[in-house]
C-alpha atoms as a PDB file:
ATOM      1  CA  UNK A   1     -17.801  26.016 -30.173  1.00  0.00           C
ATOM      2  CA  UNK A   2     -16.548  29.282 -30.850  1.00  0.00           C
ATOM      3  CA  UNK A   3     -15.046  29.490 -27.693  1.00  0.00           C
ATOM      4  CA  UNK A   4     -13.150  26.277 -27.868  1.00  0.00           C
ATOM      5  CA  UNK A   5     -12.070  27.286 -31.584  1.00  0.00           C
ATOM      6  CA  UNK A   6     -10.450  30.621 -30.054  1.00  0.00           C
ATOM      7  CA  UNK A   7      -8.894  29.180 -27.270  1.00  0.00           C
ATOM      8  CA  UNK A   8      -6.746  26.551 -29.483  1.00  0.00           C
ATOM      9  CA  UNK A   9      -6.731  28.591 -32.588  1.00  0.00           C
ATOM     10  CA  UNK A  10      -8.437  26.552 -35.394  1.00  0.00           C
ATOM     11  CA  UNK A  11     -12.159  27.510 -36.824  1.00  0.00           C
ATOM     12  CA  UNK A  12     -15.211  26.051 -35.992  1.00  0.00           C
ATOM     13  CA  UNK A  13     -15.159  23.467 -39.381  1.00  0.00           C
ATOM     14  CA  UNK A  14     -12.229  22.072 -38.049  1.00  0.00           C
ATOM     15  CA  UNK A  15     -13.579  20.982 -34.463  1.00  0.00           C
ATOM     16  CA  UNK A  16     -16.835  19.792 -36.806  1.00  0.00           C
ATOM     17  CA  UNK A  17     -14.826  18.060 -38.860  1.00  0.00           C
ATOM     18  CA  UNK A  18     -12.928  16.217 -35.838  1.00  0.00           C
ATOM     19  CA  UNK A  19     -16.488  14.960 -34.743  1.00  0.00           C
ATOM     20  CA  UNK A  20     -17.115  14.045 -38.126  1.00  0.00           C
ATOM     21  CA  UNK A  21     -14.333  11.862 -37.976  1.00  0.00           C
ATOM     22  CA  UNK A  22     -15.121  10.831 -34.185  1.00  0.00           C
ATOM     23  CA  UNK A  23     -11.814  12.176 -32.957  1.00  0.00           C
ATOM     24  CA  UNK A  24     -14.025  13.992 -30.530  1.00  0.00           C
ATOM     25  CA  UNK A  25     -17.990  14.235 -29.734  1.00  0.00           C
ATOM     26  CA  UNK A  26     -18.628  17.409 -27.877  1.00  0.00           C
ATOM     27  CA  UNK A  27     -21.708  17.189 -25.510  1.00  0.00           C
ATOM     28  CA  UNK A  28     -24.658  19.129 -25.869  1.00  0.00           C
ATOM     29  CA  UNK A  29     -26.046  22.212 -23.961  1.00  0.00           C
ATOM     30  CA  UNK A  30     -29.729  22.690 -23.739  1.00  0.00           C
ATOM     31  CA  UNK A  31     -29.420  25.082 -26.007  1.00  0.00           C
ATOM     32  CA  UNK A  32     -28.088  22.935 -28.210  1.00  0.00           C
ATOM     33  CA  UNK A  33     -24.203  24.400 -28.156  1.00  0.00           C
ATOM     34  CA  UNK A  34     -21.343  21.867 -28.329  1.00  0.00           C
ATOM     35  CA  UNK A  35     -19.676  21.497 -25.133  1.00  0.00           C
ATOM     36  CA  UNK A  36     -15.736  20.359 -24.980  1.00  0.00           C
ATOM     37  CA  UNK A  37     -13.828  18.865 -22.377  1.00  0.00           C
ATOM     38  CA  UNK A  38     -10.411  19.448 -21.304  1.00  0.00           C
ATOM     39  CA  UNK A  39      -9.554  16.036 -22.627  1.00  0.00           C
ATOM     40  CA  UNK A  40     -10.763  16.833 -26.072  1.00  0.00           C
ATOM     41  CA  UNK A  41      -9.336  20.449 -26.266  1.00  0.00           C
ATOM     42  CA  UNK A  42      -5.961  18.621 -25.709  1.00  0.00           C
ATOM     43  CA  UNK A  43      -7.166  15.811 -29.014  1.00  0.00           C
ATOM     44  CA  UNK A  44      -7.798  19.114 -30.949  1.00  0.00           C
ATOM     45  CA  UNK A  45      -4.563  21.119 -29.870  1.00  0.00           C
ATOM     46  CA  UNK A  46      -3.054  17.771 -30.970  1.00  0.00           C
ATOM     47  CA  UNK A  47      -4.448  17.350 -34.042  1.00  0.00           C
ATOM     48  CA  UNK A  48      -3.756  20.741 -34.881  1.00  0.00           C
ATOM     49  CA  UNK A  49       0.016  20.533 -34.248  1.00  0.00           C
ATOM     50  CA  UNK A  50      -0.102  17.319 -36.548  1.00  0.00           C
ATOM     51  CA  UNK A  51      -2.046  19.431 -39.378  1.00  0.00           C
ATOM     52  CA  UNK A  52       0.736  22.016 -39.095  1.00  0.00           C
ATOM     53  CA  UNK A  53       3.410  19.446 -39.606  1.00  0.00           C
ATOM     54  CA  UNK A  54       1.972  18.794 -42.898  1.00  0.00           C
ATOM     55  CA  UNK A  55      -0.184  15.542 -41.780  1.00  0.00           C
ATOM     56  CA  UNK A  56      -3.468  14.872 -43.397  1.00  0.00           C
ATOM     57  CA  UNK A  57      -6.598  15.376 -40.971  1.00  0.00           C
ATOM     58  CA  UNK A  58      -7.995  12.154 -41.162  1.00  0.00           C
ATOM     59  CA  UNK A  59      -4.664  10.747 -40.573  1.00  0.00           C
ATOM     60  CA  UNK A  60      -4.266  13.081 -37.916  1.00  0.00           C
ATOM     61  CA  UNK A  61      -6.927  11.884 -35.941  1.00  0.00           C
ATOM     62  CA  UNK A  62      -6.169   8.289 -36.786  1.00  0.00           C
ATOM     63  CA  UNK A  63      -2.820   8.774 -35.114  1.00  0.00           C
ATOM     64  CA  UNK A  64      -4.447  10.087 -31.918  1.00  0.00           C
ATOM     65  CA  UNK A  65      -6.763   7.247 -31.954  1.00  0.00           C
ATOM     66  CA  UNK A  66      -3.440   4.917 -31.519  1.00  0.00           C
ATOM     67  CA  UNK A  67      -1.822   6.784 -29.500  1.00  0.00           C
ATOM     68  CA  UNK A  68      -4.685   6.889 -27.209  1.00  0.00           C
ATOM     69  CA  UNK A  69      -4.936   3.181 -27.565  1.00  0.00           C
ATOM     70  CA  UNK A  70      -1.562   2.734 -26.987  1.00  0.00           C
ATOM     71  CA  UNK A  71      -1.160   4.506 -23.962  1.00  0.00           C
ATOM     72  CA  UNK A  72      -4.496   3.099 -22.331  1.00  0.00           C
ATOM     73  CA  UNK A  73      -2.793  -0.297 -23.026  1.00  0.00           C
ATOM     74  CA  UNK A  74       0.381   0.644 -21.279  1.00  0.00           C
ATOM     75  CA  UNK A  75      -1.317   1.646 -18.329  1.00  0.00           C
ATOM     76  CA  UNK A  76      -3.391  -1.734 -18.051  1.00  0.00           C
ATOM     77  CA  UNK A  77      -0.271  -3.378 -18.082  1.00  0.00           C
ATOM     78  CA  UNK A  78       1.714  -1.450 -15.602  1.00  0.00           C
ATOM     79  CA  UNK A  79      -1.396  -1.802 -13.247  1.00  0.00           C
ATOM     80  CA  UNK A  80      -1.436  -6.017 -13.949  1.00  0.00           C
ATOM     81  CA  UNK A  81       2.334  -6.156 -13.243  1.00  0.00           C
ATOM     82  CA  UNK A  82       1.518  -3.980  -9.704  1.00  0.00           C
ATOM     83  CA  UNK A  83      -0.972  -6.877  -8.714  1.00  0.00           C
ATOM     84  CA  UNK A  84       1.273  -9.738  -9.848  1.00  0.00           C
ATOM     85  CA  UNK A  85       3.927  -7.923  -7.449  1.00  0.00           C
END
């Protein structure tokens, strides 16, 4: 965790609080240690920049959740409309 919290610049409460609000859930090392993908570095990074713009956390992560939706939606489409072609 510490790691990840250097490498995008925010503490460690604020990647806990983004799995608090299920934003992101890191795996687990043996050891116990939260482990964070690529993918969810780049939902924290995000949520960050939306934090600095003055947005709310919880709404923060609320508008990554749609925008995630959104865009997974998009790209179902775009693949039905290749098969219908």
């Amino acid at each position: 965790m510490g790691r990840a919290a250097a490498i995008i610049g925010v503490s460690h409460d604020f990647l806990r609080r983004l799995g608090e609000l299920k934003l992101i859930t890191p795996l687990r090392s043996p050891g116990g240690h939260r482990r964070y993908s690529k993918y969810q570095l780049r939902l924290a990074i995000r949520a960050r920049e939306l934090c600095d713009r003055g947005t709310p956390l919880e709404a923060a992560c609320r508008i990554i959740i749609l925008e995630d939706q959104l865009e997974e939606a998009l790209r179902i489409n775009r693949e039905r409309l290749t098969e219908i072609d």
